[in-house]
N, C-alpha and C. Protein backbone atom coordinates (compact mmCIF):
# COMPACT_ATOMS: atom_id res chain seq x y z
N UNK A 1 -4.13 12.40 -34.73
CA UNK A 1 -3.35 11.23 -34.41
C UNK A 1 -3.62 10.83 -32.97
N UNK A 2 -3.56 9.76 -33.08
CA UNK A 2 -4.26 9.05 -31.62
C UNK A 2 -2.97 8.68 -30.54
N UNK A 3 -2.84 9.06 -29.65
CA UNK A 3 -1.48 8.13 -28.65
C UNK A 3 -2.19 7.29 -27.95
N UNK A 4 -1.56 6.72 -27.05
CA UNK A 4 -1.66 5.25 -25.82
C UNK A 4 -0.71 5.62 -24.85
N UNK A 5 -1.27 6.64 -23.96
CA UNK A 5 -1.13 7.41 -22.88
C UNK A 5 -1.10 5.95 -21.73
N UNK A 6 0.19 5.84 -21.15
CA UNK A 6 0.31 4.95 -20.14
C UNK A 6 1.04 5.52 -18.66
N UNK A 7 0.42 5.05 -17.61
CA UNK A 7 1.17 5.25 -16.32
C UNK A 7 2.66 5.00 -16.00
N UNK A 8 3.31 5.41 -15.85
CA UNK A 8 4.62 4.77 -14.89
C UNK A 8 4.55 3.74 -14.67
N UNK A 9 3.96 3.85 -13.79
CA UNK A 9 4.16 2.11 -13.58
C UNK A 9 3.83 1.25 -14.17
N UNK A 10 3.19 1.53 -15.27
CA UNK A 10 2.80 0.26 -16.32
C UNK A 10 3.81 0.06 -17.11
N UNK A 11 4.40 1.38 -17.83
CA UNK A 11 5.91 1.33 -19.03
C UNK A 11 7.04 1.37 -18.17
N UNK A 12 7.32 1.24 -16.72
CA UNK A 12 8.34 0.58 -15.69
C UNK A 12 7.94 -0.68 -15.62
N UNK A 13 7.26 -1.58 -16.15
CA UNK A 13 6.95 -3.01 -16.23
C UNK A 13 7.90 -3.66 -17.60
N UNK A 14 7.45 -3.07 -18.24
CA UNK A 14 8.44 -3.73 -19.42
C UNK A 14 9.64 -3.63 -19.61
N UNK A 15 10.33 -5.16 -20.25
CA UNK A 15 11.63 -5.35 -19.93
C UNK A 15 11.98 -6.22 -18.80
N UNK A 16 10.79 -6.25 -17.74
CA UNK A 16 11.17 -6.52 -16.25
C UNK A 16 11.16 -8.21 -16.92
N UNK A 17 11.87 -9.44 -16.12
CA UNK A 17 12.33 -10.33 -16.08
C UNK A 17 10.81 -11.00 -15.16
N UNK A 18 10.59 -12.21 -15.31
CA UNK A 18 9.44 -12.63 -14.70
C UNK A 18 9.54 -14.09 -14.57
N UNK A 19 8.60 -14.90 -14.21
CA UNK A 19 8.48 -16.29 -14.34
C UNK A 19 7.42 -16.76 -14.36
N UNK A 20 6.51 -17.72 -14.85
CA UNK A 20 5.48 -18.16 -15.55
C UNK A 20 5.40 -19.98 -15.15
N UNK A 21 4.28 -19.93 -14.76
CA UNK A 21 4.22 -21.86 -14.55
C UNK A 21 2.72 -21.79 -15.06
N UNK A 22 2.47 -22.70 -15.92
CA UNK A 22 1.40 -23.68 -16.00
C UNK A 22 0.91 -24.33 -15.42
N UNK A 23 -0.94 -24.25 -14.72
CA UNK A 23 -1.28 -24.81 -13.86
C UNK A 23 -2.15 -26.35 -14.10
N UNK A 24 -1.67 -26.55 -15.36
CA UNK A 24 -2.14 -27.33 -16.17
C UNK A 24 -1.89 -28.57 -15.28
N UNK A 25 -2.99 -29.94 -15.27
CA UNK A 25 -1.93 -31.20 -14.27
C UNK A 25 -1.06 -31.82 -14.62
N UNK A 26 -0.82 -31.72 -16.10
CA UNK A 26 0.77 -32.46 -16.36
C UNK A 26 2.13 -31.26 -16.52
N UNK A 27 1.80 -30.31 -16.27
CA UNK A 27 3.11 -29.44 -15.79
C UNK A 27 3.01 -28.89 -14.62
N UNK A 28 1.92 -28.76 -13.95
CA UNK A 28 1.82 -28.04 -12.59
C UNK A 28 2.71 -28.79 -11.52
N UNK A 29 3.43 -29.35 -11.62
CA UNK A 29 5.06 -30.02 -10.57
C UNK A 29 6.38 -29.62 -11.57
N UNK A 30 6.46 -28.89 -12.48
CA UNK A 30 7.48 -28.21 -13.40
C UNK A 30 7.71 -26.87 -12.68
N UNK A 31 9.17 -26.45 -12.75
CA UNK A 31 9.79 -25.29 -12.23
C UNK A 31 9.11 -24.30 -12.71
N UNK A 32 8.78 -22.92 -12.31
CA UNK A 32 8.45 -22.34 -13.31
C UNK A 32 9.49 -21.99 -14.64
N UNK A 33 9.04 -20.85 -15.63
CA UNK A 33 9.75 -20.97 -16.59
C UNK A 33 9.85 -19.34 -16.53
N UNK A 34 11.15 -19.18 -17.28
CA UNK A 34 11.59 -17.48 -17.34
C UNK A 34 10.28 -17.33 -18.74
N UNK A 35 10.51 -15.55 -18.31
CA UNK A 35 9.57 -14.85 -19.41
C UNK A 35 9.74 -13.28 -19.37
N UNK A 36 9.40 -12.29 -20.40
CA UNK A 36 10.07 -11.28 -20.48
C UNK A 36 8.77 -10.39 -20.32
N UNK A 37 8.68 -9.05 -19.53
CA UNK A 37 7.20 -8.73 -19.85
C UNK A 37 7.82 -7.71 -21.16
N UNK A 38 6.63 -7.83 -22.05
CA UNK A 38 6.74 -7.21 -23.41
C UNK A 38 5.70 -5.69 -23.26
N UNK A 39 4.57 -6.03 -22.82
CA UNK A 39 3.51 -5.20 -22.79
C UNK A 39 2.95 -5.59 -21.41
N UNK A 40 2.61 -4.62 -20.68
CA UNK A 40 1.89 -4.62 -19.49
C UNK A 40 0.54 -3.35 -18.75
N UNK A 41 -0.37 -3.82 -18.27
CA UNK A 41 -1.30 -2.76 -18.15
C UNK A 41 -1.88 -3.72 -16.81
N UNK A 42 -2.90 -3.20 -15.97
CA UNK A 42 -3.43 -3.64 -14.81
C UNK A 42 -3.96 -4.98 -14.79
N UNK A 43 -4.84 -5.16 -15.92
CA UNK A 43 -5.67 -6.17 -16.49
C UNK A 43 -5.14 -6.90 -17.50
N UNK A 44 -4.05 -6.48 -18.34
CA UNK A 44 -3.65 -7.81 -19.68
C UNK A 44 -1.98 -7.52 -19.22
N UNK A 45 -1.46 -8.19 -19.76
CA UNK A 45 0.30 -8.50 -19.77
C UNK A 45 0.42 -9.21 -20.89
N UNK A 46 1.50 -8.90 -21.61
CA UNK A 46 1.92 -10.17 -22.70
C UNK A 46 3.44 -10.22 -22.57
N UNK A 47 3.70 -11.42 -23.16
CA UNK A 47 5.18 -11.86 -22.47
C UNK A 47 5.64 -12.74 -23.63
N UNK A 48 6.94 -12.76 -22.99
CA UNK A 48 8.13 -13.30 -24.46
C UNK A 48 8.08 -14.84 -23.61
N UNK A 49 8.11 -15.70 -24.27
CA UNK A 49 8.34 -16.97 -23.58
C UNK A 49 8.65 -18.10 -24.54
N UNK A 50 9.31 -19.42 -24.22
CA UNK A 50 10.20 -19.97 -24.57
C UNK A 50 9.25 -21.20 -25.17
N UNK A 51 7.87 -21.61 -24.81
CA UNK A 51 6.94 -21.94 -25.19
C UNK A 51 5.79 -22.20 -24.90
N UNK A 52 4.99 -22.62 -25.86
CA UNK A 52 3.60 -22.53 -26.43
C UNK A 52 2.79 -23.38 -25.16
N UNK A 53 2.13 -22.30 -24.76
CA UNK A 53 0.71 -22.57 -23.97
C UNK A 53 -0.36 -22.05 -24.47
N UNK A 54 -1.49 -23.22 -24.56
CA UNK A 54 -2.76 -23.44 -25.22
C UNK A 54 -3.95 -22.45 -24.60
N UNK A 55 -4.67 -21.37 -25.67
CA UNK A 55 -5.40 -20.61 -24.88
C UNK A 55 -6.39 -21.37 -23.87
N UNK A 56 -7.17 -20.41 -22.88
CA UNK A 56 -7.67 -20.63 -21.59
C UNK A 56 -7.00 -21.10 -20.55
N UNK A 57 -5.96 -21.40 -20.70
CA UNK A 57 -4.72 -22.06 -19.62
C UNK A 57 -4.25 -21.07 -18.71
N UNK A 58 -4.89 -21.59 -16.85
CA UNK A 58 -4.60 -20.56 -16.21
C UNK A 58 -3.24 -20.47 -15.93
N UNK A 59 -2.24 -19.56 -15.56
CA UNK A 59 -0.70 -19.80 -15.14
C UNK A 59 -0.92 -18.56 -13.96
N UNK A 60 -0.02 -19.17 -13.36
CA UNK A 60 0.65 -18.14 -12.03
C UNK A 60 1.72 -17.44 -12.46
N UNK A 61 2.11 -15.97 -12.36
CA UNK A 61 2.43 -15.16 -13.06
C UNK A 61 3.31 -14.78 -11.65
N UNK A 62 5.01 -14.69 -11.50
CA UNK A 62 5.96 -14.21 -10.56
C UNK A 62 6.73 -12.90 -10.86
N UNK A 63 6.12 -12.23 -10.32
CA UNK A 63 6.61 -10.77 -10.98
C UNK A 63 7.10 -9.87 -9.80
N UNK A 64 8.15 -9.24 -9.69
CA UNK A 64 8.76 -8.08 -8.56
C UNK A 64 8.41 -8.62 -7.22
N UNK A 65 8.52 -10.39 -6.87
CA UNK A 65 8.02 -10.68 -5.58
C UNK A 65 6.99 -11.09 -5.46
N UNK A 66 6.04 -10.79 -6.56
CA UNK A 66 4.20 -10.95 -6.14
C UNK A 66 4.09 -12.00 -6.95
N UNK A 67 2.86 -13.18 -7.12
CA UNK A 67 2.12 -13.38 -7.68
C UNK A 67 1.03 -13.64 -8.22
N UNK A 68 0.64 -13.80 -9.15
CA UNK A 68 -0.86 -13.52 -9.35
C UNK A 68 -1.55 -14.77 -10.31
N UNK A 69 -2.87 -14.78 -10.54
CA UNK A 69 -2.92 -15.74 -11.33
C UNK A 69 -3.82 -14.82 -12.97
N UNK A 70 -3.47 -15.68 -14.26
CA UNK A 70 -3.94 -15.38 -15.31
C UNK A 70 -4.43 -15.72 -16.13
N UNK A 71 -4.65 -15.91 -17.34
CA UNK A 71 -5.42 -16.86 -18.54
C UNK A 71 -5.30 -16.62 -19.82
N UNK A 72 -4.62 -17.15 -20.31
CA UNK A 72 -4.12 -17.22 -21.36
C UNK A 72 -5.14 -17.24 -22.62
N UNK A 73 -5.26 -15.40 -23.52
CA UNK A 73 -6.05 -15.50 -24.29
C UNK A 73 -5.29 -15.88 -26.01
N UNK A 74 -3.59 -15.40 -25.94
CA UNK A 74 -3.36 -15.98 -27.21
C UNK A 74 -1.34 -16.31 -27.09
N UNK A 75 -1.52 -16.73 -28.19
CA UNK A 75 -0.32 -17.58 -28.09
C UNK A 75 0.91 -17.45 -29.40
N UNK A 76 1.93 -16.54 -29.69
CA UNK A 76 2.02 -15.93 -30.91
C UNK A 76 3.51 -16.62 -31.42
N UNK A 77 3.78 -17.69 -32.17
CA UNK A 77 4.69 -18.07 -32.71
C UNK A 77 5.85 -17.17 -33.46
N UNK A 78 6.70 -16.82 -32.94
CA UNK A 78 7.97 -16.11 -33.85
C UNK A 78 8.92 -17.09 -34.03
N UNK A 79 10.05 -17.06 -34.67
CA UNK A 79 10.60 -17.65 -34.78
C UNK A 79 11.89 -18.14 -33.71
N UNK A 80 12.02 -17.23 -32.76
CA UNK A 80 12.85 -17.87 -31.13
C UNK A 80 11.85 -17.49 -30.25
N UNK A 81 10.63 -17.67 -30.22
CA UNK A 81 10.20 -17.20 -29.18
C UNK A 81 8.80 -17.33 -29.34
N UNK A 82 7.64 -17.33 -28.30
CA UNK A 82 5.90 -17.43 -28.41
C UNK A 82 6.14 -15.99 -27.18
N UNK A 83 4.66 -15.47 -28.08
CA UNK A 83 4.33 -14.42 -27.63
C UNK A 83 2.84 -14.64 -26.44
N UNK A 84 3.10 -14.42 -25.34
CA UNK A 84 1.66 -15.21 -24.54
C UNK A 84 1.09 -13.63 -24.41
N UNK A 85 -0.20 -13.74 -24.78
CA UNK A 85 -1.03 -12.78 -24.17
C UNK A 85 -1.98 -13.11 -22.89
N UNK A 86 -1.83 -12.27 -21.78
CA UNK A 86 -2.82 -13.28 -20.72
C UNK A 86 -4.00 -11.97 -20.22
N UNK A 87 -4.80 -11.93 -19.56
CA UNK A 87 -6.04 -11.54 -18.93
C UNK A 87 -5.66 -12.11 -16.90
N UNK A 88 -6.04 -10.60 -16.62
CA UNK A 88 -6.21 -11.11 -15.01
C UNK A 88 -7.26 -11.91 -14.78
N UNK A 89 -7.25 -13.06 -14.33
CA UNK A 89 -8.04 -13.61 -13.12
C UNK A 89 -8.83 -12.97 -12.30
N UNK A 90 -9.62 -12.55 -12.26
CA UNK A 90 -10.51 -11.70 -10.93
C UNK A 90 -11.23 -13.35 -10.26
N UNK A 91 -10.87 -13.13 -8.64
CA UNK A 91 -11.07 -14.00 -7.89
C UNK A 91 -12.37 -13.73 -7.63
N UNK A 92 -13.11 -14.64 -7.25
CA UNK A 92 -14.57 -14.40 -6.50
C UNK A 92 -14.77 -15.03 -4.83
């Protein structure tokens, strides 16, 4: 049987409360928006959010003070809620 051996500080991420904006040009002057982290690791995060952003869509990601930027690889319809999966940004 296989586990998914995670750091501290990655399973002390979830649960944590966050905020999310779209850098898109017709929402990038919008507040950001609350979001829940669900799953978190160095490189991907996925998050509970209130709605639907279109994959490749970069967003700025407000988390414990910091933020960062990301890219949105999927987008998961439940019934109160979209599930965003995102990818870090590596700057050049």
């Amino acid at each position: 049987m296989a586990t998914t051996v995670q750091s501290i500080s990655d399973a002390a991420m979830v649960g944590h409360a966050a905020k999310i904006k779209s850098l898109e040009p017709v929402t990038s002057t919008c507040a950001p928006s609350p979001a829940e982290v669900v799953e978190y690791s160095e490189k991907k995060i996925m998050l509970r959010v209130q709605r639907f952003m279109s994959m490749g869509t970069i967003v700025q990601l407000h988390l414990d003070g910091n933020f960062s930027l990301w890219k949105v690889f999927c987008c998961i319809e439940t019934e109160d809620a979209f599930y965003l999966g995102l990818d870090l940004v590596h700057l050049v």
